[in-house]
C-alpha atoms as a PDB file:
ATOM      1  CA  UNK A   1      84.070 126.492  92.542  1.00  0.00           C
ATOM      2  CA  UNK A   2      84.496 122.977  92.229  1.00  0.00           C
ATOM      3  CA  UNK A   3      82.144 119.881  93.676  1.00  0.00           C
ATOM      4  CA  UNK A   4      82.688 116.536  93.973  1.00  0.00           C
ATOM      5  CA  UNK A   5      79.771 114.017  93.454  1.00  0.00           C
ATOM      6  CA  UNK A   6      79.680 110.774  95.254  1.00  0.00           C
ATOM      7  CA  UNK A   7      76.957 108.462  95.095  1.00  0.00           C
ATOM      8  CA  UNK A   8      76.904 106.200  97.812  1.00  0.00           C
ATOM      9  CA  UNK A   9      74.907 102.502  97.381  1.00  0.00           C
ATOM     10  CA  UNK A  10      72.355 101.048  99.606  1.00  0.00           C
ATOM     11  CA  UNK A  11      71.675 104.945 101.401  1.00  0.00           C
ATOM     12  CA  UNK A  12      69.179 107.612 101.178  1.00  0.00           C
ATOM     13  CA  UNK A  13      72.072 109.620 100.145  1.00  0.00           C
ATOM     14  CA  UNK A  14      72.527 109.532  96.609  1.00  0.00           C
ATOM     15  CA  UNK A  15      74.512 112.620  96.194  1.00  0.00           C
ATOM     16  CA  UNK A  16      77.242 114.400  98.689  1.00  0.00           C
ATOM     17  CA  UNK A  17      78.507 117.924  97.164  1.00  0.00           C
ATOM     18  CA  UNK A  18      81.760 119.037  98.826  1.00  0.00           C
ATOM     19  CA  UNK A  19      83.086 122.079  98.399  1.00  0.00           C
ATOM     20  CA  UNK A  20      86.253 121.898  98.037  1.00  0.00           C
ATOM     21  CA  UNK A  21      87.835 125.515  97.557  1.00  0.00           C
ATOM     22  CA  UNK A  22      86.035 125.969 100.926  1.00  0.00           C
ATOM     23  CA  UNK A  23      87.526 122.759 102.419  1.00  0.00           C
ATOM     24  CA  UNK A  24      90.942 123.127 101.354  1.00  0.00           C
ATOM     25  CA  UNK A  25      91.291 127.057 102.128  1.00  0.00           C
ATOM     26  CA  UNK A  26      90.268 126.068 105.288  1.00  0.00           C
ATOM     27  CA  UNK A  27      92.465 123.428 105.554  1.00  0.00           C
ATOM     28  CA  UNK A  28      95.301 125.133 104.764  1.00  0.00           C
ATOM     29  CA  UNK A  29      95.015 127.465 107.308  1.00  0.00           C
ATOM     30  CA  UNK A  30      95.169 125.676 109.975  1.00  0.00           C
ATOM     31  CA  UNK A  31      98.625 124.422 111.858  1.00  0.00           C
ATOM     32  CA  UNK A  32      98.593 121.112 109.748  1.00  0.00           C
ATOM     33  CA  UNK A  33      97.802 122.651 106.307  1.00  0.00           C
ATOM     34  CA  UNK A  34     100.997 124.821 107.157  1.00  0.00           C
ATOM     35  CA  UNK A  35     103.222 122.029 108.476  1.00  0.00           C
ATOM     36  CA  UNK A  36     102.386 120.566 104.841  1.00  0.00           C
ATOM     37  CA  UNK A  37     102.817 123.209 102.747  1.00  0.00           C
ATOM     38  CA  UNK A  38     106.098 124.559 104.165  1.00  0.00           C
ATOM     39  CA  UNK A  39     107.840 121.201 105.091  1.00  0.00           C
ATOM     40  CA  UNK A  40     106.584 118.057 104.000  1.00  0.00           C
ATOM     41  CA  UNK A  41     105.952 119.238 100.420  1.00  0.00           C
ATOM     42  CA  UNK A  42     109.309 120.714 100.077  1.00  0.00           C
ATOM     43  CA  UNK A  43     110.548 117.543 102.265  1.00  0.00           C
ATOM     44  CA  UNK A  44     108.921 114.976  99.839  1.00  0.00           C
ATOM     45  CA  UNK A  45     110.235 117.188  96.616  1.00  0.00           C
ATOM     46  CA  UNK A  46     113.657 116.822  98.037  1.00  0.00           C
ATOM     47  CA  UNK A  47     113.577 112.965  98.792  1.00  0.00           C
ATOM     48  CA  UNK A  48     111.847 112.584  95.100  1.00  0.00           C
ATOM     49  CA  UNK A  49     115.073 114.185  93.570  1.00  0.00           C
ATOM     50  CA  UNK A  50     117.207 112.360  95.727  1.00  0.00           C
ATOM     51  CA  UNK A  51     115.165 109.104  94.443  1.00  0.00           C
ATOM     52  CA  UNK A  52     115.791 110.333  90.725  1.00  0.00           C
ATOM     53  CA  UNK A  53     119.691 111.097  91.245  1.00  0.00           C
ATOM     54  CA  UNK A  54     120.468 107.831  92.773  1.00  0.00           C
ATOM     55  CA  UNK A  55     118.139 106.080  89.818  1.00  0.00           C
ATOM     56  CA  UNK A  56     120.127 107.959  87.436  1.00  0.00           C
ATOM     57  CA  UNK A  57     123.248 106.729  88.672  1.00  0.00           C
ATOM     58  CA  UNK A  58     122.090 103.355  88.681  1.00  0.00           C
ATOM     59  CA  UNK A  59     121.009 103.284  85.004  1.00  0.00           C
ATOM     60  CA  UNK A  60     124.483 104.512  83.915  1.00  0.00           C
ATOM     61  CA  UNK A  61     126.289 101.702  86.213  1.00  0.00           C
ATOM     62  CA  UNK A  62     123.769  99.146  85.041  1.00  0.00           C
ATOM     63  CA  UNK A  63     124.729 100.306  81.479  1.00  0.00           C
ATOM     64  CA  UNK A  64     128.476 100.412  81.675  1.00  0.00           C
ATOM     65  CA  UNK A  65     128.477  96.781  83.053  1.00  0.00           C
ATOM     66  CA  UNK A  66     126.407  95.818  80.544  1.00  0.00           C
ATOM     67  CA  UNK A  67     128.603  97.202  77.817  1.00  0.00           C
ATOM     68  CA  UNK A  68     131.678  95.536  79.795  1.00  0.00           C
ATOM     69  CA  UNK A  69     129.944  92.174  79.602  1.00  0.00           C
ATOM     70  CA  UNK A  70     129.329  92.236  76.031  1.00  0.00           C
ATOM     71  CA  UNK A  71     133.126  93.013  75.148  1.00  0.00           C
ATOM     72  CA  UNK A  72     134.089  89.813  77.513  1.00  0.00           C
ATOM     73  CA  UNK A  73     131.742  88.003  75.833  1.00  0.00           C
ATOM     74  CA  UNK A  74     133.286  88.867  72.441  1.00  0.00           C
ATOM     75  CA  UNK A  75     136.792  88.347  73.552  1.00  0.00           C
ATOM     76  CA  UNK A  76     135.510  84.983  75.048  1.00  0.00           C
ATOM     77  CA  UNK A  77     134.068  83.928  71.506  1.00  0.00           C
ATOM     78  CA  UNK A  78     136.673  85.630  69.611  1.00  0.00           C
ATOM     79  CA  UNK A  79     139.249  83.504  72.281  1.00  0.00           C
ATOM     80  CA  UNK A  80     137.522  80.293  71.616  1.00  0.00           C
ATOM     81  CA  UNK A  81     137.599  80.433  67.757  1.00  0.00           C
ATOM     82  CA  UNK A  82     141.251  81.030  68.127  1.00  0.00           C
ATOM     83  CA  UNK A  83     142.248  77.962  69.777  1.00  0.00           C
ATOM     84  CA  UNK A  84     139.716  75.950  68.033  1.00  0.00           C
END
């Protein structure tokens, strides 16, 4: 069993143990614990990979036009030195 210990200034209360294996069974039985556990979980996992995918995608764009502006910039120098 776990506890969390808070101490809270300018109280009586210096010390609030919460159960929380108690708390969260609890909580997960009821009709909001479920909703959360069986969509948004699985919801929020989905939209995280989507998140990852398009950041993926980005990187590699980002990187080709990267690559594409340092062979322009070559030809541009390489151009110059030519016709100087």
């Amino acid at each position: 069993m776990f506890f969390i210990c808070l101490y809270i200034p300018k109280t009586n209360i210096k010390f609030v143990h919460i159960k929380i294996n108690i708390i969260m069974s609890e909580f997960f039985r009821t009709q909001m614990g479920r909703k959360l556990i069986d969509g948004d979980i699985p919801n929020l996992v989905n939209v995280l990979e989507r998140i990852a995918t398009q950041l993926e995608r980005k990187n590699k764009l980002e990187e080709k036009k990267f690559v594409l502006e340092e062979r322009i910039q070559k030809l541009t120098i390489k151009e110059a030195k030519k016709n100087a």
